[in-house]
Protein backbone atom coordinates (compact mmCIF):
# COMPACT_ATOMS: atom_id res chain seq x y z
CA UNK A 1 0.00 0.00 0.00
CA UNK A 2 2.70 2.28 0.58
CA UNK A 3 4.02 2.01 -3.08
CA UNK A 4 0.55 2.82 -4.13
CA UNK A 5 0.22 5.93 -1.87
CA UNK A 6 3.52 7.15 -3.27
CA UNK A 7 2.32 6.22 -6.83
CA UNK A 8 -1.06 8.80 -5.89
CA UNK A 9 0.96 11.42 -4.22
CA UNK A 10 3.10 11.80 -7.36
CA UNK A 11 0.22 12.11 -9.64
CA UNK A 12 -2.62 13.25 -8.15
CA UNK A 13 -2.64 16.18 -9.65
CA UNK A 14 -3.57 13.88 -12.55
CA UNK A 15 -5.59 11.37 -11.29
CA UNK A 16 -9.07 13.93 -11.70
CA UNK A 17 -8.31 14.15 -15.42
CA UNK A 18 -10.54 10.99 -16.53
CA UNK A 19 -13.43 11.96 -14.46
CA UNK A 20 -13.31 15.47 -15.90
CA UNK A 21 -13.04 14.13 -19.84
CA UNK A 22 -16.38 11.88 -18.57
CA UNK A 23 -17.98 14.82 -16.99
CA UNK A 24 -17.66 16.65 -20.05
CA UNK A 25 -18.63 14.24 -22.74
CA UNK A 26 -21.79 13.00 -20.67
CA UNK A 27 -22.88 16.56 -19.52
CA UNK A 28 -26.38 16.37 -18.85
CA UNK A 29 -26.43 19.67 -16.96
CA UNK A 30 -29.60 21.76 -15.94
CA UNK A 31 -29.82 25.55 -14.44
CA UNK A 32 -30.34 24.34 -11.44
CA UNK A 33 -27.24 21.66 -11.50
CA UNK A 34 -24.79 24.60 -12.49
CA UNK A 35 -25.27 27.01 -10.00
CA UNK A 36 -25.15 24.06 -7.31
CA UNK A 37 -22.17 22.34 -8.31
CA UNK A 38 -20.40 25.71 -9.00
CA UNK A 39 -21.11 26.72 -5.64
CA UNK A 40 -20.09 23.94 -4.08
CA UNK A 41 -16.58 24.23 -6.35
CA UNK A 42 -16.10 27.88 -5.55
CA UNK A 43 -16.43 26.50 -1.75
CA UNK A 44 -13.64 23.75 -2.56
CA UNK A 45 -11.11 26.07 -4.18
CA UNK A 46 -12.03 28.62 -1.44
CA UNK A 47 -11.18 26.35 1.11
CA UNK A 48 -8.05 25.22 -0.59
CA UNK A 49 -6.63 29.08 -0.92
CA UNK A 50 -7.10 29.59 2.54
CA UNK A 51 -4.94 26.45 3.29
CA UNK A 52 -2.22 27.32 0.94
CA UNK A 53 -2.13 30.64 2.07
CA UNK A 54 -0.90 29.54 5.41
CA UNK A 55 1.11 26.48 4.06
CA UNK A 56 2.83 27.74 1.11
CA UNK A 57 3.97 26.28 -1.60
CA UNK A 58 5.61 23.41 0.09
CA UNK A 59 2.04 22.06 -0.62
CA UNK A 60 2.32 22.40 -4.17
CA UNK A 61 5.41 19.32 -3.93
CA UNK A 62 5.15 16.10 -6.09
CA UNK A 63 8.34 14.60 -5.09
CA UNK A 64 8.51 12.90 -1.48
CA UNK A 65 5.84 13.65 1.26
CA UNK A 66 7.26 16.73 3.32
CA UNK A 67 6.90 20.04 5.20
CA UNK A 68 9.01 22.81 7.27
CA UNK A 69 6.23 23.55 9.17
CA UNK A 70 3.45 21.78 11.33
CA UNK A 71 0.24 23.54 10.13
CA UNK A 72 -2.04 24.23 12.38
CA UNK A 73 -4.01 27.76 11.74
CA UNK A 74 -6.56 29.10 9.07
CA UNK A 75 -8.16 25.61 8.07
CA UNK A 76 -6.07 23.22 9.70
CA UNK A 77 -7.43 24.21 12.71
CA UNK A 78 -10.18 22.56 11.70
CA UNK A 79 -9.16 19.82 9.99
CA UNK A 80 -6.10 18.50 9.31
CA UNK A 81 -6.21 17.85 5.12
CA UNK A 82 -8.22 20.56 4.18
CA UNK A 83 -6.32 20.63 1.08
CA UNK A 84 -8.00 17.41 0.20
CA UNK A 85 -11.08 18.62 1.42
CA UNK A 86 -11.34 21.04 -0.85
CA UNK A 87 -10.15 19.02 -3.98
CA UNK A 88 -13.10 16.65 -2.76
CA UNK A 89 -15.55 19.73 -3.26
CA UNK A 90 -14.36 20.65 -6.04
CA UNK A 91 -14.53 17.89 -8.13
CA UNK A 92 -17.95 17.16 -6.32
CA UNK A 93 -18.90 20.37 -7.65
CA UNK A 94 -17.92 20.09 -11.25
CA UNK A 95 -19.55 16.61 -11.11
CA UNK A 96 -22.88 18.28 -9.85
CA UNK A 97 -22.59 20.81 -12.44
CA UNK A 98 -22.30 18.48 -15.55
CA UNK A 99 -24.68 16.36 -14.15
CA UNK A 100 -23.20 13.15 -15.91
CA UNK A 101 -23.98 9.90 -15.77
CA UNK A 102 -25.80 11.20 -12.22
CA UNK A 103 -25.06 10.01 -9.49
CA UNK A 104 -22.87 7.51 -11.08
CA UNK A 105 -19.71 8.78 -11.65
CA UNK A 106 -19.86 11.42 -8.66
CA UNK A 107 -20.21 8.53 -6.41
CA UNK A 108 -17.37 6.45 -8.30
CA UNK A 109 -15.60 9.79 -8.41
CA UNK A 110 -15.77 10.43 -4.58
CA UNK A 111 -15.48 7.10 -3.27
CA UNK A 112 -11.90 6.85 -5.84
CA UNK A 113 -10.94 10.33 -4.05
CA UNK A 114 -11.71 9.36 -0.82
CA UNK A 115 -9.15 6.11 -1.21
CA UNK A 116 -6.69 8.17 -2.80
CA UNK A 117 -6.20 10.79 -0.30
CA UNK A 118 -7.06 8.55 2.47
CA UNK A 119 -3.53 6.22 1.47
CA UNK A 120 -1.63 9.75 0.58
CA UNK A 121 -2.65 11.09 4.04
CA UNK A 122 -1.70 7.93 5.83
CA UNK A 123 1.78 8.23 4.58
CA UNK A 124 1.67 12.24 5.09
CA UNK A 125 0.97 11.16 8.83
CA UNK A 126 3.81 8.90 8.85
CA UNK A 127 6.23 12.22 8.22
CA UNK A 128 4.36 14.27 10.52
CA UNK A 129 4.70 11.68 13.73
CA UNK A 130 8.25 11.22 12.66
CA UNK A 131 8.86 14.93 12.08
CA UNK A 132 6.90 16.81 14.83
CA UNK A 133 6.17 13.68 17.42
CA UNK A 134 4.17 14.91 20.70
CA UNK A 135 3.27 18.21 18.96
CA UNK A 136 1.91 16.19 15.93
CA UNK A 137 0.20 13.68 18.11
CA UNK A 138 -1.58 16.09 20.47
CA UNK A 139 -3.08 17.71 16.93
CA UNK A 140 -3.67 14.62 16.02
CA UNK A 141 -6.07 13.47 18.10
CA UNK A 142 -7.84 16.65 18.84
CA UNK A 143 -8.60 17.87 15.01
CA UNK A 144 -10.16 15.27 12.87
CA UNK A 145 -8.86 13.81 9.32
CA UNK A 146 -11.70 14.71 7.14
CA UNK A 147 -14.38 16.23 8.38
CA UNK A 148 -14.14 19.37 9.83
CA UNK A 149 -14.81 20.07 13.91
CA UNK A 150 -16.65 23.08 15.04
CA UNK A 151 -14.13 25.18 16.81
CA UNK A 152 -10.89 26.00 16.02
CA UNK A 153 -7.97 23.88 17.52
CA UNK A 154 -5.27 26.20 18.90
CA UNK A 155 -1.34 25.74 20.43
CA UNK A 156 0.78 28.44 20.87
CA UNK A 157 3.44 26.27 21.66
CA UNK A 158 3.56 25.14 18.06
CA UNK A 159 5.47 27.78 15.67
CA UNK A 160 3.09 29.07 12.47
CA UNK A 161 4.70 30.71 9.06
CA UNK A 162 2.64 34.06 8.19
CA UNK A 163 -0.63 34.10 6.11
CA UNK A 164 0.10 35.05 2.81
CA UNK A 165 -2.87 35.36 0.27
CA UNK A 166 0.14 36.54 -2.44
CA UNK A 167 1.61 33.44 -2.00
CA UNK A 168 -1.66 31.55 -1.32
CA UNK A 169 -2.83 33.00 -5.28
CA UNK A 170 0.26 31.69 -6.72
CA UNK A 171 0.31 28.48 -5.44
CA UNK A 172 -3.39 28.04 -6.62
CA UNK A 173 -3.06 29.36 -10.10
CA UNK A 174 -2.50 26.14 -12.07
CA UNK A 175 -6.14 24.96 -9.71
CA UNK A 176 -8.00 28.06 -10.67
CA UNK A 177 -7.30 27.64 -14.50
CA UNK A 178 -8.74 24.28 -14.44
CA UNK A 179 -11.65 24.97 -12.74
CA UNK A 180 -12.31 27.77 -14.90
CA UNK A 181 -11.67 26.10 -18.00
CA UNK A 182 -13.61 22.73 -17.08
CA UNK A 183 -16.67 24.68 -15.99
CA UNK A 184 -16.35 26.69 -19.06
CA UNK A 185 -16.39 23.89 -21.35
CA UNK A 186 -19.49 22.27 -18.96
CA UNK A 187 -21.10 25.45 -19.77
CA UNK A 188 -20.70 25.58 -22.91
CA UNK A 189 -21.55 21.63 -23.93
CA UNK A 190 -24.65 22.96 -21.81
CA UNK A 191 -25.45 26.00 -24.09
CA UNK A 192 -24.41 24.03 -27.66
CA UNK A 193 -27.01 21.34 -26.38
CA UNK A 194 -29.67 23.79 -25.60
């Protein structure tokens, strides 16, 4: 299994791709299906700037699980992957929005995602315990993998880089041109099949 996390780390910025060529071909979108799954996108990638405005770009990495930091403010405070959270929502949303092969492939889709980032994250915990130890495990069990707790988790024992939204931007650019472009390309199979 830990070959196979490795083997998603490394690619998953790729691993969406087929989902998003079926999403496309098989759009079946309505009004109503649009607006939803865009909002629920726009909450993913909103989500996911926040996070990489606090962890950098080190988050941006395909090479070997790593970090200089323990993360532990903006959304990690709330949950510990909300990078992965936010992918989730994202490609959620743009599965809403094209509406194809419903509920299908979004369930395929979210159940693949959900094994992919749980096996990345396992190994990403690995590094952390080995890295940070007590400060890592205390975080651990107080802020949950997934889904999100209510209140913020807080330790001002444990040093935090600066929020940067600059930074945060840059990091996200290459994620904000492909949700523009697939949900322009949803919208416009939707218009061309009006």
């Amino acid at each position: 299994m830990k070959k196979l996390a490795e083997l998603f780390f490394r690619y998953r910025s790729y691993t969406p791709i087929p989902f998003l060529i079926l999403m496309i071909i098989f759009e079946n979108a309505s009004v109503n299906s649009l607006i939803i799954g865009f909002i629920i996108a726009i909450i993913g990638e909103a989500i996911r700037l926040w996070g990489v405005s606090w962890a950098g770009s080190e988050t941006r990495t395909t090479g070997k699980v790593g970090g200089t930091y323990l993360i532990i403010s903006g959304p990690f405070a709330y949950v510990r992957n909300p990078l992965y959270v936010g992918n989730i929502l994202i490609y959620l949303g743009l599965g809403i929005m094209s509406f194809a092969l419903f509920p299908y492939l979004q369930i395929i889709a979210l159940l693949f995602f959900i094994f992919q980032y749980y096996l990345i994250v396992k190994a990403e915990e690995e590094y952390l315990f080995n890295t940070f130890g007590g400060q890592y495990n205390i975080y651990f069990n107080n802020v949950p993998r997934f889904l999100p707790r209510l209140t913020a988790y807080r330790d001002e024992s444990v040093e935090q880089p600066s929020f940067k939204i600059k930074e945060g931007l840059k990091s996200e650019r290459r994620t904000l041109q492909a949700l523009i472009v697939v949900s322009l390309l949803i919208l416009i199979k939707f218009y061309l099949n009006i």
